[in-house]
PDB file of N, CA and C in Angstrom:
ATOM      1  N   UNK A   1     197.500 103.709 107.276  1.00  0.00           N
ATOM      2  CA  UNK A   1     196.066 103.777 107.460  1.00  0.00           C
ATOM      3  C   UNK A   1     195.727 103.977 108.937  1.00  0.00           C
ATOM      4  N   UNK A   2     196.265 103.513 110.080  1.00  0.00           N
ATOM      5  CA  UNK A   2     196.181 103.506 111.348  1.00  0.00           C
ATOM      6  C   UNK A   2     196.632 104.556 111.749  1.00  0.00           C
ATOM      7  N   UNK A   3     197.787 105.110 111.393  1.00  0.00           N
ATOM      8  CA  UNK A   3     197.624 106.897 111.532  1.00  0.00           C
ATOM      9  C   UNK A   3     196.648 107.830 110.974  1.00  0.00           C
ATOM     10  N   UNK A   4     196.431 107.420 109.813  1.00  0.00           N
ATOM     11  CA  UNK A   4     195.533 108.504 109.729  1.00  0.00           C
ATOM     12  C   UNK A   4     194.259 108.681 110.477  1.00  0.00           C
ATOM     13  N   UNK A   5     193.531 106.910 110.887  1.00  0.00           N
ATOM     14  CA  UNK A   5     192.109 106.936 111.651  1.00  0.00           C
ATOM     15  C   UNK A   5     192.698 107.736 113.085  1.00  0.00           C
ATOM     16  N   UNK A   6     193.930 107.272 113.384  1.00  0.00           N
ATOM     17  CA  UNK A   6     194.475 108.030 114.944  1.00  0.00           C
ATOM     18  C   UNK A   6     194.584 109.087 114.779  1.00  0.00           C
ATOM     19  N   UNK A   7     194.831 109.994 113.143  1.00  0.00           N
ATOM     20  CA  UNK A   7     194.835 111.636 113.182  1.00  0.00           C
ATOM     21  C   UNK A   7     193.565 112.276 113.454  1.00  0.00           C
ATOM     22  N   UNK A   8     192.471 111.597 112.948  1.00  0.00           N
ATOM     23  CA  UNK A   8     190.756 111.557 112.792  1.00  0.00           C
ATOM     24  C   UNK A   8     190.286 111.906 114.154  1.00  0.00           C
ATOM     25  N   UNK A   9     190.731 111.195 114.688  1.00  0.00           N
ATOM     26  CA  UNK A   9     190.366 110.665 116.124  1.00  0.00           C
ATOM     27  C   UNK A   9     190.707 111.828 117.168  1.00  0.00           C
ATOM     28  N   UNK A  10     192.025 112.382 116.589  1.00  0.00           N
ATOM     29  CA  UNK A  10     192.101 113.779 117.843  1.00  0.00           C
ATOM     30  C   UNK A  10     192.120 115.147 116.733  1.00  0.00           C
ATOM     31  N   UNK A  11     190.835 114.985 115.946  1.00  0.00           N
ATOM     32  CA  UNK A  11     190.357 116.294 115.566  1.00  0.00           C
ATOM     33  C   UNK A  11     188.976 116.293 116.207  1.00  0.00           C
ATOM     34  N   UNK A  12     188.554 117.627 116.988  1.00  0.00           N
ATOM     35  CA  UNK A  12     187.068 117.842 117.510  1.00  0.00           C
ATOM     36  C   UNK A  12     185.990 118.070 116.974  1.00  0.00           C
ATOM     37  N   UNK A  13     185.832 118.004 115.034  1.00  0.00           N
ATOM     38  CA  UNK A  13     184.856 117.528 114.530  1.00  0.00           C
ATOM     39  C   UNK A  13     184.005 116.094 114.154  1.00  0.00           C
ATOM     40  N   UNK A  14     185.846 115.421 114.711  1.00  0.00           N
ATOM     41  CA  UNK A  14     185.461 113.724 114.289  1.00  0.00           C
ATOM     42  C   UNK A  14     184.246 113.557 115.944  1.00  0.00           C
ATOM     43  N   UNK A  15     184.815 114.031 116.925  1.00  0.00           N
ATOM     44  CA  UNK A  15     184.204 113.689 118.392  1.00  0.00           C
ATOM     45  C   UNK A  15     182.497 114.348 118.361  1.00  0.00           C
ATOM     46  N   UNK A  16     182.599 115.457 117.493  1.00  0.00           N
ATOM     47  CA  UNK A  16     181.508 115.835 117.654  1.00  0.00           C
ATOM     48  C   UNK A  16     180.039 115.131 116.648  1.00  0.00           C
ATOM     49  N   UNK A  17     181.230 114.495 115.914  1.00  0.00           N
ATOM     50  CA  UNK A  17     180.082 114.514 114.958  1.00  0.00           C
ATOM     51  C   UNK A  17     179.852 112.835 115.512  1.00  0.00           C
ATOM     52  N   UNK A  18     180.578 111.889 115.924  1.00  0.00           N
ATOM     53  CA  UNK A  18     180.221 110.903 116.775  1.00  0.00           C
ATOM     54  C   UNK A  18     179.801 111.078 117.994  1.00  0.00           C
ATOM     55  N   UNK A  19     179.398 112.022 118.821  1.00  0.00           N
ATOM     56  CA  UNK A  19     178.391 112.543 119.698  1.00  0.00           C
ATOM     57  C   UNK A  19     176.980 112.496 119.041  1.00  0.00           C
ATOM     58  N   UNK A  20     177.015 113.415 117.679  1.00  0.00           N
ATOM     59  CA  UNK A  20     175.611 113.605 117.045  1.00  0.00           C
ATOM     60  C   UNK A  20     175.306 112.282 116.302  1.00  0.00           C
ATOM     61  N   UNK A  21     175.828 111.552 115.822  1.00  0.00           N
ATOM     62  CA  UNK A  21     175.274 110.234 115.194  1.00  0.00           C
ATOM     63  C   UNK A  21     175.217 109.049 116.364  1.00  0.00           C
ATOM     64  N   UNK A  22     175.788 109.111 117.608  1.00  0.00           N
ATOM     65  CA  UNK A  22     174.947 108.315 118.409  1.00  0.00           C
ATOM     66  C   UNK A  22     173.793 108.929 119.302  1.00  0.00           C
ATOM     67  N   UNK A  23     173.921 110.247 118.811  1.00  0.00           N
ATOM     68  CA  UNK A  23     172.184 111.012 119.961  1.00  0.00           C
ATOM     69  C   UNK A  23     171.239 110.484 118.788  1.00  0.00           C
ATOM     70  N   UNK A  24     171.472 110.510 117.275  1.00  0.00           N
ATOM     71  CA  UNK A  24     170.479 109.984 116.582  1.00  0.00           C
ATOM     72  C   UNK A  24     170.018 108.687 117.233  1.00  0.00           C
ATOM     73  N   UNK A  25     170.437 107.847 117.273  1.00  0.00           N
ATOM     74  CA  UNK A  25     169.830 106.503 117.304  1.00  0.00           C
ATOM     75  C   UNK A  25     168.524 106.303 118.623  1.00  0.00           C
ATOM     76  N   UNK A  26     168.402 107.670 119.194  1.00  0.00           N
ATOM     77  CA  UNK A  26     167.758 107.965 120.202  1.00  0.00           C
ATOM     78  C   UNK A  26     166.349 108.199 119.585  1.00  0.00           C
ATOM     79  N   UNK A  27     166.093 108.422 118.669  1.00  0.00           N
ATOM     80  CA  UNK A  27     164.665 108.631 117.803  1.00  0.00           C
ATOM     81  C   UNK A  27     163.616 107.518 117.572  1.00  0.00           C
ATOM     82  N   UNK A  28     164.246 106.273 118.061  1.00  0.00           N
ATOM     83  CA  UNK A  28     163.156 105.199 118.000  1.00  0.00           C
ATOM     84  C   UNK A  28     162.441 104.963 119.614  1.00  0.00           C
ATOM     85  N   UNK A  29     162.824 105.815 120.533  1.00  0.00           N
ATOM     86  CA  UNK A  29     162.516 105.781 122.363  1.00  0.00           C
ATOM     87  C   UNK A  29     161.224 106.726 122.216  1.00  0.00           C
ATOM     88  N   UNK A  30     160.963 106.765 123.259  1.00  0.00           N
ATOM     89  CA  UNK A  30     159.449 107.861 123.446  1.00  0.00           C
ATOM     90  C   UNK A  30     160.320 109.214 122.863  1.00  0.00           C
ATOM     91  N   UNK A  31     158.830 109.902 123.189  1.00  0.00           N
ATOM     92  CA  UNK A  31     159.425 111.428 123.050  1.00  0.00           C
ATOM     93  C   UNK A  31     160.320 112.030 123.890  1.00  0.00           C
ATOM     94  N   UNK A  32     159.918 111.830 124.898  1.00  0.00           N
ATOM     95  CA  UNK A  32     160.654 112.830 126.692  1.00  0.00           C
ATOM     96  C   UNK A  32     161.961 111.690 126.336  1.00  0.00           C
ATOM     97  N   UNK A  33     161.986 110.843 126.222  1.00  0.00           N
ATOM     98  CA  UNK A  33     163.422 110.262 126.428  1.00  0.00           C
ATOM     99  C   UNK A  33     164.385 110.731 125.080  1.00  0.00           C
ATOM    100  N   UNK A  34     163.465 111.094 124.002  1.00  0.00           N
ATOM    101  CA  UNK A  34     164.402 110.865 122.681  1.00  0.00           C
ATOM    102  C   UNK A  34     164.932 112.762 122.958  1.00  0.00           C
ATOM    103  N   UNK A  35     163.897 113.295 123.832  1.00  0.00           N
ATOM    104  CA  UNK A  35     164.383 114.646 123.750  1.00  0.00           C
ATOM    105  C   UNK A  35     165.673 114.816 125.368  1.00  0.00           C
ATOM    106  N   UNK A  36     165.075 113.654 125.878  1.00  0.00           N
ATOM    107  CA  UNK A  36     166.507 114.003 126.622  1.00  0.00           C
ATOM    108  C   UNK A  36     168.039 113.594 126.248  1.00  0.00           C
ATOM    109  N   UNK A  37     167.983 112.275 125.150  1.00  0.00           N
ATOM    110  CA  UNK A  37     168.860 112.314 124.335  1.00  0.00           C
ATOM    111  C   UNK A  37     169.421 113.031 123.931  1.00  0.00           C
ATOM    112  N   UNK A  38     168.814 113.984 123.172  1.00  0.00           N
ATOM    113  CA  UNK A  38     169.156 115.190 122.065  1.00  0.00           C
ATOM    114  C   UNK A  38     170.110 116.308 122.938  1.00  0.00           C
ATOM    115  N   UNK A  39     169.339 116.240 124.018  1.00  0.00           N
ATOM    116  CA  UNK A  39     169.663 117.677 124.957  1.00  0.00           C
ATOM    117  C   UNK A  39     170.918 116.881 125.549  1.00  0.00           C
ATOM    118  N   UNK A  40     171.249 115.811 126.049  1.00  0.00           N
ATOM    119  CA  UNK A  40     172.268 115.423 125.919  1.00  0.00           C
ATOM    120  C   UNK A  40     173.651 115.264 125.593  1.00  0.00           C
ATOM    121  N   UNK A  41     172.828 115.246 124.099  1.00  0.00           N
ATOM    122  CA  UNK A  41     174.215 114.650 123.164  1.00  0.00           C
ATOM    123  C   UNK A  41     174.445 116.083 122.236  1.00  0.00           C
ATOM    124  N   UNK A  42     173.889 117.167 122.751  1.00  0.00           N
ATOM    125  CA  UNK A  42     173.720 118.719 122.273  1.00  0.00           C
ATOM    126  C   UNK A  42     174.798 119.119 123.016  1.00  0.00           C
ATOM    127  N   UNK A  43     174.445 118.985 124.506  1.00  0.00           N
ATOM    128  CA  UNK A  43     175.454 119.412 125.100  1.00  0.00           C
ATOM    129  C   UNK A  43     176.799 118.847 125.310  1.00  0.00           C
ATOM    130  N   UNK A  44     176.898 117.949 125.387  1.00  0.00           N
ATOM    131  CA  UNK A  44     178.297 116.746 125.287  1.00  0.00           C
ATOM    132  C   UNK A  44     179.061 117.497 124.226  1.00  0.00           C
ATOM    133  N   UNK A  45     177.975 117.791 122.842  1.00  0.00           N
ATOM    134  CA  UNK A  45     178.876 118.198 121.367  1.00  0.00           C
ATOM    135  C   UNK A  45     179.809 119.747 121.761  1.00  0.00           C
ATOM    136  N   UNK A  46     179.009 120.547 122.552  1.00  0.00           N
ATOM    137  CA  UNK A  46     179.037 121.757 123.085  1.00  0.00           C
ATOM    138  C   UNK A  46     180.699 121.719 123.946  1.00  0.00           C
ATOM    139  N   UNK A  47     180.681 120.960 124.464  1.00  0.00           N
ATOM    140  CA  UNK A  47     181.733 120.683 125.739  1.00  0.00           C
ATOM    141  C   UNK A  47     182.795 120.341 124.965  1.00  0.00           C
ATOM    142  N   UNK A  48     182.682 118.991 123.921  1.00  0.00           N
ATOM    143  CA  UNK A  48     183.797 118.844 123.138  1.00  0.00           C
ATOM    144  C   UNK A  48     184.512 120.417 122.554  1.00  0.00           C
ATOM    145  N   UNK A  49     183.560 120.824 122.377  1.00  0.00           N
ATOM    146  CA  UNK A  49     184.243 121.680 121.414  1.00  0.00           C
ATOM    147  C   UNK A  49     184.632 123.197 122.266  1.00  0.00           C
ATOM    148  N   UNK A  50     184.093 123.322 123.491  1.00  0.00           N
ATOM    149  CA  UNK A  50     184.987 124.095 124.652  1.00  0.00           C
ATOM    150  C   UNK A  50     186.041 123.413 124.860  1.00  0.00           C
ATOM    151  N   UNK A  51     186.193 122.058 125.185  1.00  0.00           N
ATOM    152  CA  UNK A  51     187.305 121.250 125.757  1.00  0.00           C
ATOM    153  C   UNK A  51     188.612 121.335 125.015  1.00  0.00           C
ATOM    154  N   UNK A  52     188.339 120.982 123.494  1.00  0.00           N
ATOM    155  CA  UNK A  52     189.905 120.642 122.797  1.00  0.00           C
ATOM    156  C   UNK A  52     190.193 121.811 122.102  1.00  0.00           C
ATOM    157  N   UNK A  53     191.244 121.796 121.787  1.00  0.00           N
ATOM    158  CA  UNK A  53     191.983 122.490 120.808  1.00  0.00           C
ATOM    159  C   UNK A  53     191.872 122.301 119.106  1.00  0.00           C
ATOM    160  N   UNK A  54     191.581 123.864 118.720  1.00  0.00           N
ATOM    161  CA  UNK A  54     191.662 123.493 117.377  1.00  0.00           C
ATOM    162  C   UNK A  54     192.688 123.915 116.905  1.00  0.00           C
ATOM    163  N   UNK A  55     192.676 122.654 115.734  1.00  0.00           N
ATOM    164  CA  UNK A  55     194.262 122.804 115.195  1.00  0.00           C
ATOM    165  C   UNK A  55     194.615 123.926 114.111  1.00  0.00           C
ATOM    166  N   UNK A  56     195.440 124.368 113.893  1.00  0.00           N
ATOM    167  CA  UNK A  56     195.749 125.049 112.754  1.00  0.00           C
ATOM    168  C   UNK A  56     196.635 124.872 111.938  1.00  0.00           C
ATOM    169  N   UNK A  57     196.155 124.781 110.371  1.00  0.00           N
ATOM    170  CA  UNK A  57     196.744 124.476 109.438  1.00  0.00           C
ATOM    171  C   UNK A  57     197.327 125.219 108.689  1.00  0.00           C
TER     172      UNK A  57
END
């Protein structure tokens, strides 16, 4: 079981998509802040997915 969460963990959809479910929690702040969140955690998702390698199966 601990391998597999550690296989999870270095694929760049698991990173991205835990980028986008903590920019959510940004929706209860004002507006200008919840949108600098977004733009944020938009771009962070962006970078992950320049940064790593995808694997091939």
């Amino acid at each position: 079981m601990k391998n597999r969460i550690l296989d999870r963990f270095r694929e760049p959809s698991t990173w991205r998509g835990l980028v986008m479910l903590l920019t959510s929690f940004g929706v209860t702040l004002s507006p200008d802040a919840m949108e600098s969140i977004v733009a944020a955690g938009t771009g962070l998702a962006g970078l992950i997915g320049m940064i790593t390698k995808d694997s091939v199966q």
